[in-house]
Protein backbone atom coordinates (compact mmCIF):
# COMPACT_ATOMS: atom_id res chain seq x y z
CA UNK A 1 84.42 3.02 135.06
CA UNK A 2 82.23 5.28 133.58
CA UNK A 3 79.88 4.53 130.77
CA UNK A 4 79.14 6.93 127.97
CA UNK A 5 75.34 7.94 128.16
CA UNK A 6 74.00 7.78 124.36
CA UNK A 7 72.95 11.39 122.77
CA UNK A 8 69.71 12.24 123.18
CA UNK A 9 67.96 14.40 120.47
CA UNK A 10 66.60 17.83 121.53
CA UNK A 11 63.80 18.42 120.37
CA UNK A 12 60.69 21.61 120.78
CA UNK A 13 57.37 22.19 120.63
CA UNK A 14 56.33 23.37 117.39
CA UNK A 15 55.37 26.71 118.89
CA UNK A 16 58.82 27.15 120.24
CA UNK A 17 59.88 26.22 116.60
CA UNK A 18 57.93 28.70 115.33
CA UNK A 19 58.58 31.49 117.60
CA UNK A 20 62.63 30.49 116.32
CA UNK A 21 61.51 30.85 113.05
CA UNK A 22 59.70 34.05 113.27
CA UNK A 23 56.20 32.59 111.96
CA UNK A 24 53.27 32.21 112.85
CA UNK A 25 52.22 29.09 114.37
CA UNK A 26 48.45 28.73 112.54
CA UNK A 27 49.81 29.68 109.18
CA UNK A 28 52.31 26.61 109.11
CA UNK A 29 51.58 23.65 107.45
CA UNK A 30 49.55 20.43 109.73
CA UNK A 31 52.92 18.44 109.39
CA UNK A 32 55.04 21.16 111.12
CA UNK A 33 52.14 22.12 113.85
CA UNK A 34 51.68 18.18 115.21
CA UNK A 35 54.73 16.58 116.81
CA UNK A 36 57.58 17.90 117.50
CA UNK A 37 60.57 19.61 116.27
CA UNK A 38 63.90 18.20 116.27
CA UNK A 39 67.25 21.16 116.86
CA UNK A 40 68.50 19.41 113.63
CA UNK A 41 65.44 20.27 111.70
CA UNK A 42 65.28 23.51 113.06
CA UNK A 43 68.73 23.82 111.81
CA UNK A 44 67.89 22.45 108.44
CA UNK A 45 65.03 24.76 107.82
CA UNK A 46 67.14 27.80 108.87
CA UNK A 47 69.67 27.34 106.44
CA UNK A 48 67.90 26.04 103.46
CA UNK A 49 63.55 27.03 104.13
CA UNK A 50 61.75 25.22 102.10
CA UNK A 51 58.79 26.87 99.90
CA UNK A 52 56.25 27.10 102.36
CA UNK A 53 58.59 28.84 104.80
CA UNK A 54 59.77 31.49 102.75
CA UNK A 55 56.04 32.19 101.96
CA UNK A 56 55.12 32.55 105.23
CA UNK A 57 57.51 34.97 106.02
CA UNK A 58 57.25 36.57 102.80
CA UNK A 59 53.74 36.99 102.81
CA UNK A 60 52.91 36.23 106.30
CA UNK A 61 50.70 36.31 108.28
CA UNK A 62 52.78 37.18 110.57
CA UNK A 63 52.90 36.93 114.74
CA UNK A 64 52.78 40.03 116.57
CA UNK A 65 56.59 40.71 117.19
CA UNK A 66 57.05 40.71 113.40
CA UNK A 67 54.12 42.41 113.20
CA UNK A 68 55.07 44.72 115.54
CA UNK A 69 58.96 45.29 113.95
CA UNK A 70 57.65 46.04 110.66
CA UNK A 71 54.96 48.96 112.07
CA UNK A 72 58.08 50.26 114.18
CA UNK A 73 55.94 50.12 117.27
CA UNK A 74 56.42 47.66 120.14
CA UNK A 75 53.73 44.72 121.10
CA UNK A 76 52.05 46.69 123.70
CA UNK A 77 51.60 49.20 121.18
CA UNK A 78 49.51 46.98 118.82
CA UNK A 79 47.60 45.92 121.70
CA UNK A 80 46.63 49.71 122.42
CA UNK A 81 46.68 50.44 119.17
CA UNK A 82 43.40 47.49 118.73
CA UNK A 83 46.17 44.97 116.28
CA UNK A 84 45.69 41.77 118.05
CA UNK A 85 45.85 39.21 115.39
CA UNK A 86 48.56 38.23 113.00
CA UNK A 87 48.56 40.51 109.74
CA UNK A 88 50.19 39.81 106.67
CA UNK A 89 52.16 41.89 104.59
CA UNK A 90 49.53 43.25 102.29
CA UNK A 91 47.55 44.55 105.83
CA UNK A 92 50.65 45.83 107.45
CA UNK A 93 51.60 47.91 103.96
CA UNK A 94 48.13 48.88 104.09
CA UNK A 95 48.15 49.96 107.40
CA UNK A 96 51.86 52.01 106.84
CA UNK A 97 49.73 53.91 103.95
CA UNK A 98 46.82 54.86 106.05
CA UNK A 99 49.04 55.71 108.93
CA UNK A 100 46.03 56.19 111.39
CA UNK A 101 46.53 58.66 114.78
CA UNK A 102 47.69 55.29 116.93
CA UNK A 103 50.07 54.14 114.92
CA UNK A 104 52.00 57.49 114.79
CA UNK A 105 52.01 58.00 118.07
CA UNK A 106 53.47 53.94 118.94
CA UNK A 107 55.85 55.02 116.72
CA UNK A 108 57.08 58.43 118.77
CA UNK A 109 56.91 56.13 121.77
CA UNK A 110 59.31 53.76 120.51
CA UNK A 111 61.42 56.92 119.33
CA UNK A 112 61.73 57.99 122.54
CA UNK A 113 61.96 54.10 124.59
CA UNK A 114 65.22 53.97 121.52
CA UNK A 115 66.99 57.30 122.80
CA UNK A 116 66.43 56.44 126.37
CA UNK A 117 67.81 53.07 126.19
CA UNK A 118 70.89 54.87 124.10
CA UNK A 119 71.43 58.21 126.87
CA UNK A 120 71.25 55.34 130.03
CA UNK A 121 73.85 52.85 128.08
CA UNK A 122 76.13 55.87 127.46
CA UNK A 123 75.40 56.59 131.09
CA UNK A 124 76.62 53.82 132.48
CA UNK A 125 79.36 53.55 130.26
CA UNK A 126 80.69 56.70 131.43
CA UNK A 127 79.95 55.70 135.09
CA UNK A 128 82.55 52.40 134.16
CA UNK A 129 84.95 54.10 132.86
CA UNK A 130 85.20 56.89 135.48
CA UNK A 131 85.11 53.89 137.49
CA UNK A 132 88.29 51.96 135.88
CA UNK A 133 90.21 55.73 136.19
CA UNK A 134 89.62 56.05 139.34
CA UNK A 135 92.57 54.95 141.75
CA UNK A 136 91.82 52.05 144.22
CA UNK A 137 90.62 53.19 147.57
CA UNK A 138 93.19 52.15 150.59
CA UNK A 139 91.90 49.42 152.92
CA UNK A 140 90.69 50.71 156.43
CA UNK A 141 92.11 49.21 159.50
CA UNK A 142 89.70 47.90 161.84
């Protein structure tokens, strides 16, 4: 007979939470940074954020990768570029305005990284479908 093992709740560190949530961890409120974070509350403040949440990532600041998105540059951009804490909106618009010499060229970079990652998909594409044309090679004898 076997005996039905009751459901256990997953649950996350509030960093992992946070990372889900696209905020950043420091900027959240001292309820949400101690303890842990349930999947169902995760869930909850997905669908429905409450005030504090939508602030955040209205306003920020935000963590690097959303930091990072906004600029169109990737994280080791920002890092070269000297951005290593979280902005918030006002500094990244600020930053967008002054477009300084780094920031232009993280963004060329990224260009580029884009059309590269587009011409080896198509690539490979290509390769699989030559691939599924081509007629099935005869066994060898041994």
């Amino acid at each position: 007979m076997t005996s039905l093992k009751p459901k256990t709740t997953q649950t996350m560190k509030p960093a992992t939470a946070a990372k889900k949530l696209g905020i950043y961890l420091d900027a959240a409120p001292a309820d949400f940074r101690e303890g842990v974070v349930s999947r169902e509350e995760l869930n909850a403040l997905q669908a429905e954020p409450p005030a504090w949440l939508q602030e955040l990532r209205r306003n920020g600041p935000h963590p690097r990768p959303v930091v990072a998105a906004k600029l169109g540059v990737s994280i080791a951009g920002l890092a070269r570029g000297g951005v290593t804490e979280a902005l918030t909106t006002e500094q990244i618009d600020a930053l967008k305005q002054e477009n300084p010499s780094w920031l232009e060229r993280e963004r060329t970079v990224q260009a580029e990284v884009r059309k590269e990652t587009v011409r080896i998909k198509e690539k490979h594409e290509k390769e699989q479908q030559k691939q599924a044309a081509a007629p099935a090679a005869p066994a060898r004898k041994r």
